[in-house]
C-alpha atoms as a PDB file:
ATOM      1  CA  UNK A   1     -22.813  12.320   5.992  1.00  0.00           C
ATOM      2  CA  UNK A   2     -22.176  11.716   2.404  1.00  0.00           C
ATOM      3  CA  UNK A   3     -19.963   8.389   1.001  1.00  0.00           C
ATOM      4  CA  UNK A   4     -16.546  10.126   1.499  1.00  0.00           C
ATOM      5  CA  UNK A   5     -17.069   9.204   5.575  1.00  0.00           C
ATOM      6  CA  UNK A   6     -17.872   5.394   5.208  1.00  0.00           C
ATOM      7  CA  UNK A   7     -14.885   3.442   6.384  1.00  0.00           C
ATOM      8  CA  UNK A   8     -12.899   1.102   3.808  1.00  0.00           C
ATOM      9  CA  UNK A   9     -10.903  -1.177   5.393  1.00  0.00           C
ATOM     10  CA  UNK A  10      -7.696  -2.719   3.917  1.00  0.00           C
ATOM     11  CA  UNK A  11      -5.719  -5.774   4.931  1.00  0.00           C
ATOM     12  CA  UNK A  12      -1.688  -4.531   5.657  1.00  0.00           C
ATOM     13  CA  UNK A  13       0.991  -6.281   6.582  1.00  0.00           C
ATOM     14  CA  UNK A  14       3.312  -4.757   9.761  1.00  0.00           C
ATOM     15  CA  UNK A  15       6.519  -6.581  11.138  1.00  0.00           C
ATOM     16  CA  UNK A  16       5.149  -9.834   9.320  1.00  0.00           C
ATOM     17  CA  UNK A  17       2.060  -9.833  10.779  1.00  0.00           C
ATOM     18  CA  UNK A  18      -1.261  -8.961   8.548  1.00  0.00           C
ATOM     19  CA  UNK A  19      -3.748  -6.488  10.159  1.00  0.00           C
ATOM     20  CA  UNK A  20      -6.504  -4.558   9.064  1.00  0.00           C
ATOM     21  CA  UNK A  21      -6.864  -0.869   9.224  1.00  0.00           C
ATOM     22  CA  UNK A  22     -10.510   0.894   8.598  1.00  0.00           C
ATOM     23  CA  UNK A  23      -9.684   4.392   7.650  1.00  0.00           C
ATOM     24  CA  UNK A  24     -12.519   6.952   5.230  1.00  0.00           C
ATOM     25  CA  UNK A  25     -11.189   6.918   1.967  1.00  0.00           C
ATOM     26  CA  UNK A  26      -9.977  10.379   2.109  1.00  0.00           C
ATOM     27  CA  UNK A  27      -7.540   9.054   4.539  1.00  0.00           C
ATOM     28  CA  UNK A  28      -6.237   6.145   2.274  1.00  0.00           C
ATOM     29  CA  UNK A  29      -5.731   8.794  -0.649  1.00  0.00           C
ATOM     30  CA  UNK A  30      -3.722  10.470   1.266  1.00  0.00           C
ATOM     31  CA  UNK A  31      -1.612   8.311   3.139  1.00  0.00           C
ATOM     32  CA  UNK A  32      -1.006   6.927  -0.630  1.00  0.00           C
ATOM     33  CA  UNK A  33       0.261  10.453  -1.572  1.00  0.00           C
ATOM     34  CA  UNK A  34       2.517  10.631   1.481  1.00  0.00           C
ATOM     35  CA  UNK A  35       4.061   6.961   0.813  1.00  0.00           C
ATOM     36  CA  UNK A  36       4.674   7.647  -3.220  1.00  0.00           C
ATOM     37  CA  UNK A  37       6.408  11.271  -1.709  1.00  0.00           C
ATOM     38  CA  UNK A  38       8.514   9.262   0.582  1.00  0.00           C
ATOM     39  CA  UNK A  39       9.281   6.939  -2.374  1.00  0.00           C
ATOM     40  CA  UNK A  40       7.987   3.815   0.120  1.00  0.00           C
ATOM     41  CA  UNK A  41       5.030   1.314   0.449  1.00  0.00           C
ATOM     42  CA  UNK A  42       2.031   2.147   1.907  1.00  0.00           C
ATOM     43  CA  UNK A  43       2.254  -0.786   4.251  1.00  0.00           C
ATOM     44  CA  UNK A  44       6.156   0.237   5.111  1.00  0.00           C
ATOM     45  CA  UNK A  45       4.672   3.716   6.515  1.00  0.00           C
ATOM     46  CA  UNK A  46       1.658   2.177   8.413  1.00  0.00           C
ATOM     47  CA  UNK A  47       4.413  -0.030   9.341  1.00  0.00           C
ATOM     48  CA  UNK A  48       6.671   3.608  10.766  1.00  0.00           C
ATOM     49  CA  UNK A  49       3.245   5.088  12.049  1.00  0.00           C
ATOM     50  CA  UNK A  50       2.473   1.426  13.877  1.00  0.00           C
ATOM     51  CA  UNK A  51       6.222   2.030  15.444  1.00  0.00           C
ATOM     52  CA  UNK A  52       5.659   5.132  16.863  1.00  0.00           C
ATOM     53  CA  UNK A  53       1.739   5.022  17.995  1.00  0.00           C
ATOM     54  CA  UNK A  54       0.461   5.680  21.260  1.00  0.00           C
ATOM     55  CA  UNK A  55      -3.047   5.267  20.378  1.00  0.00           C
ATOM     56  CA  UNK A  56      -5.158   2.717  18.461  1.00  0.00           C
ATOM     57  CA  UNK A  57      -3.461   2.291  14.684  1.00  0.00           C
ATOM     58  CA  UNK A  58      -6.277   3.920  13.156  1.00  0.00           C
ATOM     59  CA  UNK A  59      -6.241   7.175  15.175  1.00  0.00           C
ATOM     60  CA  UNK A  60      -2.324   7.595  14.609  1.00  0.00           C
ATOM     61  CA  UNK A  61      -2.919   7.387  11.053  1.00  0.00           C
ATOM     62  CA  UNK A  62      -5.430  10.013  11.264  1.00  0.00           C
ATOM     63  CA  UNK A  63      -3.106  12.333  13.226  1.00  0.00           C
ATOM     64  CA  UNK A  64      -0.039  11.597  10.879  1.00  0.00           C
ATOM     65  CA  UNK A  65      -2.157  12.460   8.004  1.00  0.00           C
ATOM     66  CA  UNK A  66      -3.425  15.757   9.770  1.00  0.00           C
ATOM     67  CA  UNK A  67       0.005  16.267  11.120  1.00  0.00           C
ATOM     68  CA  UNK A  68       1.580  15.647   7.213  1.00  0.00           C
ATOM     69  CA  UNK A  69      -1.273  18.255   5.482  1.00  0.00           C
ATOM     70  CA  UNK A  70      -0.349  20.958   8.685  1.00  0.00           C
ATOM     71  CA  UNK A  71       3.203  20.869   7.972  1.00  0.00           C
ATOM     72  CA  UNK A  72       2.849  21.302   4.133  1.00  0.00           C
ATOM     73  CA  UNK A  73       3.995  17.586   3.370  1.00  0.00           C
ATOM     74  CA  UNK A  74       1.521  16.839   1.038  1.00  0.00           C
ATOM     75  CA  UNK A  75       1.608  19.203  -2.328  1.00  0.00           C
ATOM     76  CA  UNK A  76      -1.657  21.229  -3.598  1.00  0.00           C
ATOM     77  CA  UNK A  77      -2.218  18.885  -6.630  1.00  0.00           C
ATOM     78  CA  UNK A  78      -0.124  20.145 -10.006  1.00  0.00           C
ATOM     79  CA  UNK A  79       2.140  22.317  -7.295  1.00  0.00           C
ATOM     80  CA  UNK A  80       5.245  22.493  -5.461  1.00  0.00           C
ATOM     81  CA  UNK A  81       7.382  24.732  -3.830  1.00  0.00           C
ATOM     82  CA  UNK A  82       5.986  28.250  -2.793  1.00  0.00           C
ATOM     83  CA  UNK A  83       2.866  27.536  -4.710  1.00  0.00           C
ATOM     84  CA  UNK A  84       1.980  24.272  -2.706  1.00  0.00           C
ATOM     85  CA  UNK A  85      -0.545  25.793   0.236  1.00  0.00           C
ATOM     86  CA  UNK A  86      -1.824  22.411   0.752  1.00  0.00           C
ATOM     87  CA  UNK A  87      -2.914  18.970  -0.162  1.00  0.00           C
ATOM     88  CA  UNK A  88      -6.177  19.972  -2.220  1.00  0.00           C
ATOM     89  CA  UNK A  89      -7.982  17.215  -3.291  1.00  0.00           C
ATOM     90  CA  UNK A  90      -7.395  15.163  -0.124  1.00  0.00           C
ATOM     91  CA  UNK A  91      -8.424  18.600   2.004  1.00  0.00           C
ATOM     92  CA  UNK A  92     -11.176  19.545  -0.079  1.00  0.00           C
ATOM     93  CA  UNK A  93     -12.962  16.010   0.133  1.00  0.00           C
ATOM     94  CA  UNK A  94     -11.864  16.300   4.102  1.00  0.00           C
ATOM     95  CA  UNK A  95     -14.322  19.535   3.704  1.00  0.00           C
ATOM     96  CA  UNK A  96     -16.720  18.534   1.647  1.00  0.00           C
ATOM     97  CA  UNK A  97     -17.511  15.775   4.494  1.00  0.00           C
ATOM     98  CA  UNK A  98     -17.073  18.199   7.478  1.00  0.00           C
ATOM     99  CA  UNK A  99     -19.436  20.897   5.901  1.00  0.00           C
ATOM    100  CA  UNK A 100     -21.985  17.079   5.055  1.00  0.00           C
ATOM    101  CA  UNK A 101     -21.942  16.294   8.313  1.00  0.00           C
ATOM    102  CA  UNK A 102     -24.404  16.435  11.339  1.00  0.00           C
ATOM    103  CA  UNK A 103     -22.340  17.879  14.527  1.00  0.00           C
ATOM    104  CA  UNK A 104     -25.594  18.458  16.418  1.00  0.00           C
ATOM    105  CA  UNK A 105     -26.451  16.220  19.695  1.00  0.00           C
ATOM    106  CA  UNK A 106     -29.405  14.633  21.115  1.00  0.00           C
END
């Protein structure tokens, strides 16, 4: 797999408590892009994701990403509105690594 897939982990604080959350960068990138969209701290949406989880933090941030770029939350880069298809730089990295990586077994 190429570098895009190696987790980065970052320290976060939820409800006062500090955590740490491993997540590929493409991930971070685009929770970043989410949080400046929602005019809110990166650390205050972990903090909504955290909230409303029913798996393990890291997974639910996955999904929520997923879940943001499927709905059309997250703008093609330079677009909005009718133009904005989807989030391109953080899909096209997301693609990059999928078409990088080694799905075969045993």
């Amino acid at each position: 797999m190429t570098s895009g897939s190696t987790l980065v982990k970052h320290s976060v604080r939820i409800a006062g408590h500090s955590t740490s959350v491993s997540l590929e960068q493409a991930f971070w990138i685009a929770l970043r892009e989410i949080a400046a969209q929602r005019q809110q701290s990166v650390s205050a949406l972990i903090g909504a994701i955290d909230a409303a989880r029913d798996s393990n933090l890291s997974s639910a941030i996955r999904v929520f990403v997923l879940e943001s770029c499927r709905c059309g939350i997250l703008p093609a880069a330079g677009k909005s509105g009718a133009d904005a298809v989807a989030p391109a730089p953080v899909l096209a990295h997301l693609a990059e690594n999928l078409k990088a990586a080694d799905f075969r077994t045993g």
